[in-house]
PDB file of N, CA and C in Angstrom:
ATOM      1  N   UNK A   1       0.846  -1.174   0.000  1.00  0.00           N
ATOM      2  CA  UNK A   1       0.000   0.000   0.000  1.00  0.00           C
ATOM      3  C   UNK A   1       0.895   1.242   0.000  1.00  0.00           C
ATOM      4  N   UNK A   2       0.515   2.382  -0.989  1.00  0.00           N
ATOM      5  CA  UNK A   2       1.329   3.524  -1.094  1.00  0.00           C
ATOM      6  C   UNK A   2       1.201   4.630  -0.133  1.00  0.00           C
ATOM      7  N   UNK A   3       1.262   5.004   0.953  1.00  0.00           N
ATOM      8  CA  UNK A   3       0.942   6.188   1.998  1.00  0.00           C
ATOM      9  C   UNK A   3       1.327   7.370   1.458  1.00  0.00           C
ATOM     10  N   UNK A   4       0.608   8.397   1.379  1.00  0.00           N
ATOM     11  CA  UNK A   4       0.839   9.819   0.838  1.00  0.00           C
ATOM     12  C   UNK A   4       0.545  10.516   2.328  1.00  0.00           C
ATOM     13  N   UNK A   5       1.914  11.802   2.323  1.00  0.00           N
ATOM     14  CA  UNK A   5       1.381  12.152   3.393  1.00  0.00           C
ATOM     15  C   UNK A   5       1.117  14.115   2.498  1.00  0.00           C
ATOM     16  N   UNK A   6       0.330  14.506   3.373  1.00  0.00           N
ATOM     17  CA  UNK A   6       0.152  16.055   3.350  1.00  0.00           C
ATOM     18  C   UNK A   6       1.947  16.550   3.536  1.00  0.00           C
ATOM     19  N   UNK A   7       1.928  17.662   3.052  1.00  0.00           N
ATOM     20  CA  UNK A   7       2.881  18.244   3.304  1.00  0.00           C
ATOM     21  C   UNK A   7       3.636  19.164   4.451  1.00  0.00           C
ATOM     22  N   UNK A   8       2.292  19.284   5.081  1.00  0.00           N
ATOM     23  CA  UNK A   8       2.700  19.510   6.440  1.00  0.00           C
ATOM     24  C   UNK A   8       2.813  18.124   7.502  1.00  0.00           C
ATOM     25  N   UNK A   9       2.531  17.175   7.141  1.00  0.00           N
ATOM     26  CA  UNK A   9       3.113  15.738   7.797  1.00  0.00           C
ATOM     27  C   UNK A   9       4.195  15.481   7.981  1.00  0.00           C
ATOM     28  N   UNK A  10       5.173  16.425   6.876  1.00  0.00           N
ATOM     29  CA  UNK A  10       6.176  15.319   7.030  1.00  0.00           C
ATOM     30  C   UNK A  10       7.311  16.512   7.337  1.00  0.00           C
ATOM     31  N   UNK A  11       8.202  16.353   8.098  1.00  0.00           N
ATOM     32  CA  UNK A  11       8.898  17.350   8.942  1.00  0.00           C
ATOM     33  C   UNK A  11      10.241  16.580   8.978  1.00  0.00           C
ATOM     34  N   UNK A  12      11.747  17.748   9.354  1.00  0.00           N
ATOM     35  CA  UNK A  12      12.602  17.540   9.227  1.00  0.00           C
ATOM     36  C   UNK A  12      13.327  17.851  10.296  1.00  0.00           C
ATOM     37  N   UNK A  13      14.290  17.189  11.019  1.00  0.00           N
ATOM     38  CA  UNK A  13      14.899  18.114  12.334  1.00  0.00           C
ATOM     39  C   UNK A  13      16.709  18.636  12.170  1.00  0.00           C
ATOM     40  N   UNK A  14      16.604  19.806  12.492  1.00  0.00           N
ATOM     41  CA  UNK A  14      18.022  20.268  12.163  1.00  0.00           C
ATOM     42  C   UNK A  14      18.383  21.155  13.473  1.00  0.00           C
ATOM     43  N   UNK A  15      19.676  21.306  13.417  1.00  0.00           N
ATOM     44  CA  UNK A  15      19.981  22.035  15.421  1.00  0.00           C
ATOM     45  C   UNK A  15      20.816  23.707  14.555  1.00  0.00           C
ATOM     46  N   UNK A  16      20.526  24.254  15.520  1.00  0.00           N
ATOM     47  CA  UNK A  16      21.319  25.446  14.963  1.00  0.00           C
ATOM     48  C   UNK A  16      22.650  25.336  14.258  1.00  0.00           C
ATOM     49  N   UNK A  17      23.820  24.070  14.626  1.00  0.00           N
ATOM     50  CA  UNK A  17      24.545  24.192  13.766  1.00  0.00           C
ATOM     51  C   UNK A  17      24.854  23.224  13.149  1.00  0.00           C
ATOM     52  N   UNK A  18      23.588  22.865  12.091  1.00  0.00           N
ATOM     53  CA  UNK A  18      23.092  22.698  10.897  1.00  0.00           C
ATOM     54  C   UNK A  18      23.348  21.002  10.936  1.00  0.00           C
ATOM     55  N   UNK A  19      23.243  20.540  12.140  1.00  0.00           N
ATOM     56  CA  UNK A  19      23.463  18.579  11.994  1.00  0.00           C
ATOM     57  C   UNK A  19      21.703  18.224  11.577  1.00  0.00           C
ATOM     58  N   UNK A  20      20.938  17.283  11.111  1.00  0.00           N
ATOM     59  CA  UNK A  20      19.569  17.130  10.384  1.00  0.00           C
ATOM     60  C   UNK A  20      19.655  15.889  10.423  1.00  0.00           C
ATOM     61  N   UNK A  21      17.971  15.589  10.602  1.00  0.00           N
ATOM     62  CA  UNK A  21      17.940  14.237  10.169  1.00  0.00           C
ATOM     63  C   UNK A  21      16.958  14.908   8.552  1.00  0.00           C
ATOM     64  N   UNK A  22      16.649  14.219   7.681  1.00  0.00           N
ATOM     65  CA  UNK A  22      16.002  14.177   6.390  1.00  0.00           C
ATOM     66  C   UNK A  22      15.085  14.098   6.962  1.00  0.00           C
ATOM     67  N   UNK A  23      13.886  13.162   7.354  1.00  0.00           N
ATOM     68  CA  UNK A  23      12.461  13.180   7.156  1.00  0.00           C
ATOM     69  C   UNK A  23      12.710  12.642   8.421  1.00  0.00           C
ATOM     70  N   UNK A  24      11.273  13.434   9.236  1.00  0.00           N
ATOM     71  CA  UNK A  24      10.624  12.312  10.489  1.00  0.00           C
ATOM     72  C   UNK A  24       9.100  12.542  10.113  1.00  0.00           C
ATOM     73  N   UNK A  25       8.663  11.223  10.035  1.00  0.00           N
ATOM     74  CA  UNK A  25       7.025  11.135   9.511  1.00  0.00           C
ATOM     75  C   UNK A  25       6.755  10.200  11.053  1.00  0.00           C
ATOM     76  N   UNK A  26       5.492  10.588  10.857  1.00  0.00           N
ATOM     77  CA  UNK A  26       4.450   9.652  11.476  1.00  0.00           C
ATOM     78  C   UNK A  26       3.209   8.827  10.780  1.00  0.00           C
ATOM     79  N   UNK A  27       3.875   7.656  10.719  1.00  0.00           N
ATOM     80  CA  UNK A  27       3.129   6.556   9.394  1.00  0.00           C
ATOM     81  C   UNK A  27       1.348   6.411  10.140  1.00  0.00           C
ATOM     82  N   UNK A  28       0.796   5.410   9.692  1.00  0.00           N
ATOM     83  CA  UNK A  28      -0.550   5.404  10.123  1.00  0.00           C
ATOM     84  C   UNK A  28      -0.421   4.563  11.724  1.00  0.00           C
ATOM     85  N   UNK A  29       0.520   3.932  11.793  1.00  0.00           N
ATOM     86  CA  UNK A  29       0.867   3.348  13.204  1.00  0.00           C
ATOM     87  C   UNK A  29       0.681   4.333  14.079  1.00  0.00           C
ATOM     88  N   UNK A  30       0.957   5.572  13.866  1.00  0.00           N
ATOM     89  CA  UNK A  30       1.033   6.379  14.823  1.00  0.00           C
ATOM     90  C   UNK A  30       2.216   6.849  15.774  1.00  0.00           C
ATOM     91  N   UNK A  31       3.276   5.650  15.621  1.00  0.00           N
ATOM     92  CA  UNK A  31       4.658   6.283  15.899  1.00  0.00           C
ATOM     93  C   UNK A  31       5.104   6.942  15.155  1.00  0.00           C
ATOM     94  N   UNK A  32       5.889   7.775  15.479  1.00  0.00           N
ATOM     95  CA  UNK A  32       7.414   8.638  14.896  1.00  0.00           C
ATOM     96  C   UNK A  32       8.087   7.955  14.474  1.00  0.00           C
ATOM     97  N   UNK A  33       8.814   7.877  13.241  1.00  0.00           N
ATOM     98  CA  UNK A  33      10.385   7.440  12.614  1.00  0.00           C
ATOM     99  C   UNK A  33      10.849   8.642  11.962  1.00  0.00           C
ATOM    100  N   UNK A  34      12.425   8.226  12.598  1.00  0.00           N
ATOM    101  CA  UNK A  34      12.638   9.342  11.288  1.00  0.00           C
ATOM    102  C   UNK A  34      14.279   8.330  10.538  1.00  0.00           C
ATOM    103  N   UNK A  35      14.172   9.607   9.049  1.00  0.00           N
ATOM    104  CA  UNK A  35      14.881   8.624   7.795  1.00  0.00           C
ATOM    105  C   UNK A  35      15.762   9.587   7.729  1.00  0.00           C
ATOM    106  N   UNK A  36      16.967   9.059   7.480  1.00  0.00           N
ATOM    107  CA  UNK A  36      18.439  10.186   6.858  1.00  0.00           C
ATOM    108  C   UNK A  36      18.533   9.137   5.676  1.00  0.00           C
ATOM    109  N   UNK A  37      18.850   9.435   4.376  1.00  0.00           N
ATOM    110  CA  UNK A  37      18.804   9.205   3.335  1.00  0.00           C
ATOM    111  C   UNK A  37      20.228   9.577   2.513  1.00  0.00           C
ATOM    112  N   UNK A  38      20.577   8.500   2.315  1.00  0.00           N
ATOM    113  CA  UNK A  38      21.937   9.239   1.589  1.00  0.00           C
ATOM    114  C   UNK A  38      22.147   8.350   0.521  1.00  0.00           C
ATOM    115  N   UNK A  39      23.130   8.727  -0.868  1.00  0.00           N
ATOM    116  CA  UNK A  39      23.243   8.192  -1.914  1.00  0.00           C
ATOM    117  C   UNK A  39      24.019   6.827  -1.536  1.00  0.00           C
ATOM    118  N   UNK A  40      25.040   6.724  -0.648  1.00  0.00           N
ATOM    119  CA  UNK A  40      25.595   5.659  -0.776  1.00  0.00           C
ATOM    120  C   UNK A  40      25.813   5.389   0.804  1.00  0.00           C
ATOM    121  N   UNK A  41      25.623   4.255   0.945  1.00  0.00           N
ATOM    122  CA  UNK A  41      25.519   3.956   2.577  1.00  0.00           C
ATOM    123  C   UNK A  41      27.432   4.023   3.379  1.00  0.00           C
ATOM    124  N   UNK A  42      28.296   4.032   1.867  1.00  0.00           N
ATOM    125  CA  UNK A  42      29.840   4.014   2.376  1.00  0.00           C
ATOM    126  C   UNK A  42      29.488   5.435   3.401  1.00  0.00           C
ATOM    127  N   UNK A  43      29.134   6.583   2.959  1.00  0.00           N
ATOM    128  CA  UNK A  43      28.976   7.746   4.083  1.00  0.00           C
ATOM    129  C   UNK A  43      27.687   7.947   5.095  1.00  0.00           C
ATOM    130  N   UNK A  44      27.901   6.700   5.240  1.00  0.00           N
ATOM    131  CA  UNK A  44      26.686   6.555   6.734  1.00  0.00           C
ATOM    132  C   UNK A  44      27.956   6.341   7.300  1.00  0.00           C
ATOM    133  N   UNK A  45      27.698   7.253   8.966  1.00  0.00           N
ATOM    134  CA  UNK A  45      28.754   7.293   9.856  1.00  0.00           C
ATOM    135  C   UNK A  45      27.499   7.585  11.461  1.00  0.00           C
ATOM    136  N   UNK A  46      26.958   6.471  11.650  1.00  0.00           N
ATOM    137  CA  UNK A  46      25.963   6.368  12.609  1.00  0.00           C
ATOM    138  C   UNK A  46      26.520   7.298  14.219  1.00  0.00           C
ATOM    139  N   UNK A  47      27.493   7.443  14.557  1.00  0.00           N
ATOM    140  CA  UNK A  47      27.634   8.097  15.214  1.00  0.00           C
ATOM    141  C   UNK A  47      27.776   9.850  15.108  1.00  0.00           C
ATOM    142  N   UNK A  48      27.226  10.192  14.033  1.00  0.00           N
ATOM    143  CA  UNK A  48      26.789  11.763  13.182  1.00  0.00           C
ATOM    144  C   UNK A  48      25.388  12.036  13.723  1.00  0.00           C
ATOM    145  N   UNK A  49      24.872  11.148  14.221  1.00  0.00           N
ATOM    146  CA  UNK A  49      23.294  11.277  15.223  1.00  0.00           C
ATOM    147  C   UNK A  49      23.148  10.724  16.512  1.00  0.00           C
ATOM    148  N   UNK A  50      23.986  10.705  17.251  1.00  0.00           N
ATOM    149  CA  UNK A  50      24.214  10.491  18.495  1.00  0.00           C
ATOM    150  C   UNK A  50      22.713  11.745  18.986  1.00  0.00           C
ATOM    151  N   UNK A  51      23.046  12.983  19.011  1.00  0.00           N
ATOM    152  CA  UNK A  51      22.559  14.048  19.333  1.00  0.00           C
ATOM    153  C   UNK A  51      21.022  13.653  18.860  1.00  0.00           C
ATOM    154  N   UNK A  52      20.493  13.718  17.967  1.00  0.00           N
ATOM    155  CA  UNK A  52      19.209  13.226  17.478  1.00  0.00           C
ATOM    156  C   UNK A  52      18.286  12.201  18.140  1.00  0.00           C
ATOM    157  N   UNK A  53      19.577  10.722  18.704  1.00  0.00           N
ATOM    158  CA  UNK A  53      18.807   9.842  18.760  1.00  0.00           C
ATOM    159  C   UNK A  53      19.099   9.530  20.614  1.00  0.00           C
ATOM    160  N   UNK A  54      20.007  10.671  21.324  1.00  0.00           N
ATOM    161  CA  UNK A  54      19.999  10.784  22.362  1.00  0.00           C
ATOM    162  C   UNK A  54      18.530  11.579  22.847  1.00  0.00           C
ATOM    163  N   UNK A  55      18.240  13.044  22.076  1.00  0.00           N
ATOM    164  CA  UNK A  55      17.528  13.802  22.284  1.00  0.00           C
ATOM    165  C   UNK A  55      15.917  13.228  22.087  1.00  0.00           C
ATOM    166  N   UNK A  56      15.886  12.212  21.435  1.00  0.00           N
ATOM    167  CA  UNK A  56      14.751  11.676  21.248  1.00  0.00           C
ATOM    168  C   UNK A  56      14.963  10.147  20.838  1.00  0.00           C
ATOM    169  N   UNK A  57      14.897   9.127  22.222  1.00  0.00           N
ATOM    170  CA  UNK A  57      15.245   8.041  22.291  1.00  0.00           C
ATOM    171  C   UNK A  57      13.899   7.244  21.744  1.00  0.00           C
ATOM    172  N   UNK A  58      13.161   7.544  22.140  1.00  0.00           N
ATOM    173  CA  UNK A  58      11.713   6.715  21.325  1.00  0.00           C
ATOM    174  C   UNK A  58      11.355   6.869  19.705  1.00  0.00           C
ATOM    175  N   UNK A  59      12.179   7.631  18.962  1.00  0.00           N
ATOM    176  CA  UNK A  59      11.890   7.812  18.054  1.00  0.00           C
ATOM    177  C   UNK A  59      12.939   7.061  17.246  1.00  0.00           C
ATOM    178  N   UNK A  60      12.673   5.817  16.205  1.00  0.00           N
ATOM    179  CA  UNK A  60      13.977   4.682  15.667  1.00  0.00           C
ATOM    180  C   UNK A  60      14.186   5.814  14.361  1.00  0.00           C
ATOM    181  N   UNK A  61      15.265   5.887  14.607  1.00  0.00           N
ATOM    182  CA  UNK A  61      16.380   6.146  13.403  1.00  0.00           C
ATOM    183  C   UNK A  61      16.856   5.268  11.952  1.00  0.00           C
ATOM    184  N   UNK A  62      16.137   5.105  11.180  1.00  0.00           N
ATOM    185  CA  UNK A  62      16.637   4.394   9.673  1.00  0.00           C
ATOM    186  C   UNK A  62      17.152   5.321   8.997  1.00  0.00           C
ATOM    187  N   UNK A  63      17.587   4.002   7.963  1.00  0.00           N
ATOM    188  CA  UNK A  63      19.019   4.572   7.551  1.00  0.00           C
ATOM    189  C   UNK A  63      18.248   4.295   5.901  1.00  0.00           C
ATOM    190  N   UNK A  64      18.303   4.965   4.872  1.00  0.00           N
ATOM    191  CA  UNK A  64      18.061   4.630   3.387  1.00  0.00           C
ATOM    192  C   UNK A  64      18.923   5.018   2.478  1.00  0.00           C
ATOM    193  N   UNK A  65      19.194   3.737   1.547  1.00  0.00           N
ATOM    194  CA  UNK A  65      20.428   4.134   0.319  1.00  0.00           C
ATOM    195  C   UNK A  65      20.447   3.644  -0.594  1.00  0.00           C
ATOM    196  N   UNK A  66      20.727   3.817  -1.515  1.00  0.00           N
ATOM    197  CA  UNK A  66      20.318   3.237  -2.913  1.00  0.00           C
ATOM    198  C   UNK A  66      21.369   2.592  -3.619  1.00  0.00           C
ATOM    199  N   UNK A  67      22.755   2.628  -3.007  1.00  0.00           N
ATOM    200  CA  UNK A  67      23.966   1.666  -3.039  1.00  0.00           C
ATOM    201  C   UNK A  67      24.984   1.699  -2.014  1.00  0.00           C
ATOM    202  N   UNK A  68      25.431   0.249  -1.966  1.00  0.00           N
ATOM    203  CA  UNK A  68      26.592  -0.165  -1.141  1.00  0.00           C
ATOM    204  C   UNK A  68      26.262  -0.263   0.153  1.00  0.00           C
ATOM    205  N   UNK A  69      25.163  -1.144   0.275  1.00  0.00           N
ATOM    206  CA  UNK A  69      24.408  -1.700   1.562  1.00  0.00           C
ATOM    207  C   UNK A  69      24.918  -2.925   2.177  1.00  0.00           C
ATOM    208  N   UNK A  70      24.996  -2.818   3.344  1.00  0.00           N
ATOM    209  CA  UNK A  70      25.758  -4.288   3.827  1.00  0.00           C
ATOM    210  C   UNK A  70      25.199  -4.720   4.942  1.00  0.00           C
ATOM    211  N   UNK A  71      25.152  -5.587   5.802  1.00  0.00           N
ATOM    212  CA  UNK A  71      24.279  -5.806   6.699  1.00  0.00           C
ATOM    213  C   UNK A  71      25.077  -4.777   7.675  1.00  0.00           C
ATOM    214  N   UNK A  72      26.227  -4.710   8.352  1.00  0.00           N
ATOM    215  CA  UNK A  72      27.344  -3.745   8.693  1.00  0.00           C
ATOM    216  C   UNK A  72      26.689  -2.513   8.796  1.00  0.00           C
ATOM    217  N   UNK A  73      26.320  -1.949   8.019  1.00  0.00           N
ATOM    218  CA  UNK A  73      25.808  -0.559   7.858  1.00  0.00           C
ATOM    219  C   UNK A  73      24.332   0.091   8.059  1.00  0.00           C
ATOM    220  N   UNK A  74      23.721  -1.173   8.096  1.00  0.00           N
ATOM    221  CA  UNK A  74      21.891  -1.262   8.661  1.00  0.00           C
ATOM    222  C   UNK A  74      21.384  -0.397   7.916  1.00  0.00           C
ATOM    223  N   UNK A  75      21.511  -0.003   6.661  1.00  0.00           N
ATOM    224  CA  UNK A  75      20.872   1.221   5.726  1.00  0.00           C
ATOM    225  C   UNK A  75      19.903  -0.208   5.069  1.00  0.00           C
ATOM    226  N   UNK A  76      18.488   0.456   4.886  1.00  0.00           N
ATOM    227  CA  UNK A  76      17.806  -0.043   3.828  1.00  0.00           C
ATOM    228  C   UNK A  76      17.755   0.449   2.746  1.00  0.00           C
ATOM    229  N   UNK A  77      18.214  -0.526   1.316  1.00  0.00           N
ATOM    230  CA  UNK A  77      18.380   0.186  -0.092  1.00  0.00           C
ATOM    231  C   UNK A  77      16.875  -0.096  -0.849  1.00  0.00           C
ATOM    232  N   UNK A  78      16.880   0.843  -1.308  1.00  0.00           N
ATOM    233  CA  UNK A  78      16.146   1.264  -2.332  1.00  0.00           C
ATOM    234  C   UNK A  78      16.524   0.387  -3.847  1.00  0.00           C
ATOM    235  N   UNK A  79      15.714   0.323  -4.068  1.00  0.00           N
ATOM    236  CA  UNK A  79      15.108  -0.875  -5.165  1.00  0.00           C
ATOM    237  C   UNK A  79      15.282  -0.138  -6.436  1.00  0.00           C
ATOM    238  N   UNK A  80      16.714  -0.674  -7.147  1.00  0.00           N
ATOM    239  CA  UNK A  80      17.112  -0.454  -8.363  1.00  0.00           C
ATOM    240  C   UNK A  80      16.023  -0.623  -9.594  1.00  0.00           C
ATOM    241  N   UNK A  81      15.433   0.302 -10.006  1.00  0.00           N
ATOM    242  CA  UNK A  81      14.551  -0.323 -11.814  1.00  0.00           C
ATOM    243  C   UNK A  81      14.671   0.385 -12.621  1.00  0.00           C
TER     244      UNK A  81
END
């Protein structure tokens, strides 16, 4: 099933000096996730959100990439077509 959200749904968190996660949505579950998204999972460096996922421990942190995924790196890739 495809979920569309409004555009005010879907929100981003960034600190004054300028660290972000990409998207935090709230799916129909009703929890919070939020997604950092990057082209290649080699520059996922999970300790770059310490601050994020200290400041808001209930909220799970995924990882999305569209190459060079390894189990190592816990990024979910995106589906080559």
């Amino acid at each position: 099933m495809l979920e569309n959200y409004r555009e005010e749904e879907i929100k981003f968190w960034r600190t004054s000096d300028q660290k972000e996660i990409d998207f935090v949505i709230t799916p129909l579950t009703g929890s919070p996730i939020a997604l950092e998204v990057k082209f290649s999972a080699a520059n996922l460096k999970k300790s770059k959100y310490r601050l994020f996922t200290n400041a808001y421990p209930d909220i799970p942190l995924k990882f999305v990439s569209y190459n060079n995924v390894t189990e190592e790196n816990e990024a979910i890739q995106i589906l080559k077509v």
